[in-house]
Protein backbone atom coordinates (compact mmCIF):
# COMPACT_ATOMS: atom_id res chain seq x y z
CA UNK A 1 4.33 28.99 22.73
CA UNK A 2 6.70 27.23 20.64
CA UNK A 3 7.56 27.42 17.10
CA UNK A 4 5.63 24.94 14.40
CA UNK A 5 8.45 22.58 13.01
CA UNK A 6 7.46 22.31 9.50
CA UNK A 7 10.30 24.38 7.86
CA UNK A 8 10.71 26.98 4.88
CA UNK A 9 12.27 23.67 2.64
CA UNK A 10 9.01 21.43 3.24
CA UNK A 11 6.63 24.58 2.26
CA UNK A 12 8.72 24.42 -0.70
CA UNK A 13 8.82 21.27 -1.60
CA UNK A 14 5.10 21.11 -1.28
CA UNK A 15 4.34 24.25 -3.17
CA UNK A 16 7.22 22.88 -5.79
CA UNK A 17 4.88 19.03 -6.59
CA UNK A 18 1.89 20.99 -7.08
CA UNK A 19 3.36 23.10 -9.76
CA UNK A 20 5.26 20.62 -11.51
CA UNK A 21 2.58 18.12 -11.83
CA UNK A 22 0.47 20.96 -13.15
CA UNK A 23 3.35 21.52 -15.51
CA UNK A 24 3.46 18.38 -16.41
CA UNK A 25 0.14 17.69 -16.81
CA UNK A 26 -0.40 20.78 -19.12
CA UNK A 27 2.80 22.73 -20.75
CA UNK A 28 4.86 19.43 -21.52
CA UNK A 29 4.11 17.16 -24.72
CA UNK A 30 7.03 14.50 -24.85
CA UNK A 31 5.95 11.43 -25.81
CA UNK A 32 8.27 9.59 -23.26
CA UNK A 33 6.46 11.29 -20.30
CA UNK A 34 3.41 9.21 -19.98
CA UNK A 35 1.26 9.33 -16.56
CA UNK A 36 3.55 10.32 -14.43
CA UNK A 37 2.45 11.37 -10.35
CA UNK A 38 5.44 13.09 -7.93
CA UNK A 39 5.26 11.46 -5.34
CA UNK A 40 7.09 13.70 -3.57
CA UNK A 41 9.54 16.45 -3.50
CA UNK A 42 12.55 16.57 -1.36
CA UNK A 43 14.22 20.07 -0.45
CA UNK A 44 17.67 20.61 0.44
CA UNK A 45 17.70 22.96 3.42
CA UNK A 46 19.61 25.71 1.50
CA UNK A 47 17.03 25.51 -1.16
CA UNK A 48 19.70 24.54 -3.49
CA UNK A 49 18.71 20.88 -4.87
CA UNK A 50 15.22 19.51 -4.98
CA UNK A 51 14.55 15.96 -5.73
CA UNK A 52 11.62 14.90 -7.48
CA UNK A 53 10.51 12.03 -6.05
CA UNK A 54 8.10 10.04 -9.52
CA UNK A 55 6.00 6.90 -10.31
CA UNK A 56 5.15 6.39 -13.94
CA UNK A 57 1.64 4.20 -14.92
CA UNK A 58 2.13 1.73 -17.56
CA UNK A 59 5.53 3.17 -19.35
CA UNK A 60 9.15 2.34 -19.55
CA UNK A 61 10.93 3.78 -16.27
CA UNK A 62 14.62 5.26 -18.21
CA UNK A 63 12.49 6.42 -20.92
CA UNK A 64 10.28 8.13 -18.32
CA UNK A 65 13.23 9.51 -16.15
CA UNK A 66 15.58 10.54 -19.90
CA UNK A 67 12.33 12.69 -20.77
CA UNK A 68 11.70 14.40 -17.01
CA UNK A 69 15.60 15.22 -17.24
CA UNK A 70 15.40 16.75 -20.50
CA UNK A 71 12.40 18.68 -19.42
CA UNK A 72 14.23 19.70 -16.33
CA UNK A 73 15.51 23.36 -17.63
CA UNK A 74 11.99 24.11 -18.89
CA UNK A 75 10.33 23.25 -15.78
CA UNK A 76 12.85 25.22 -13.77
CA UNK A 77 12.34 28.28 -15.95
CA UNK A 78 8.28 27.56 -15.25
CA UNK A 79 8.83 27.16 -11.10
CA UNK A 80 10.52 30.65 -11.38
CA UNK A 81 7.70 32.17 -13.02
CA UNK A 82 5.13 30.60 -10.49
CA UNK A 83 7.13 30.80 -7.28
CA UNK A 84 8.30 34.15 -5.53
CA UNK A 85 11.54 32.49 -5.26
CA UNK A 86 15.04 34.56 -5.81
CA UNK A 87 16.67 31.09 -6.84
CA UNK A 88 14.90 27.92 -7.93
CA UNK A 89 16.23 24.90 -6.83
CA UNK A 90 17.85 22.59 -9.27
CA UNK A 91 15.87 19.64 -9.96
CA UNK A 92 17.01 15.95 -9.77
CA UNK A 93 14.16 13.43 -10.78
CA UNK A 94 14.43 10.06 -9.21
CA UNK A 95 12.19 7.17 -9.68
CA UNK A 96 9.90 5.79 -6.52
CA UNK A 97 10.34 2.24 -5.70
């Protein structure tokens, strides 16, 4: 019987977009943030770096991404709350063509 292949940094990166678009959605207030979905959420393999794949409804894209960025250290703090994690990935948000 063999092994599934859907590795420890993709049950991650899942578990990671549904807490940050619940973060988003209810802990941050910036105005620059409008409706924003992830998209998805890229893992490294070492858990190190964890890309935050978004697409933004009806706002300005760098005003979008400046806000996420500044938000960044508050939603890591969040994530390691949340997640039984020893070390929460560092978050890079990039925008989804």
């Amino acid at each position: 019987m063999s092994k599934p292949t859907y590795k420890r940094a993709d049950r991650v990166g899942d578990q990671m977009r549904q807490e940050i678009a619940d973060i988003l959605m209810r802990k941050i207030k910036d105005p620059r943030i409008g409706f924003v979905t992830i998209t998805e959420v890229d893992v490294a393999d070492d858990l190190r770096n964890a890309k935050v794949f978004v697409s933004a409804y009806g706002s300005d894209r760098v005003a979008t991404l400046k806000g996420l960025q500044s938000a960044a250290p508050f939603i890591r703090g969040e994530l390691g709350k949340r997640m039984r994690m020893r070390f929460v990935p560092e978050i890079l948000f990039r925008y989804d063509e």
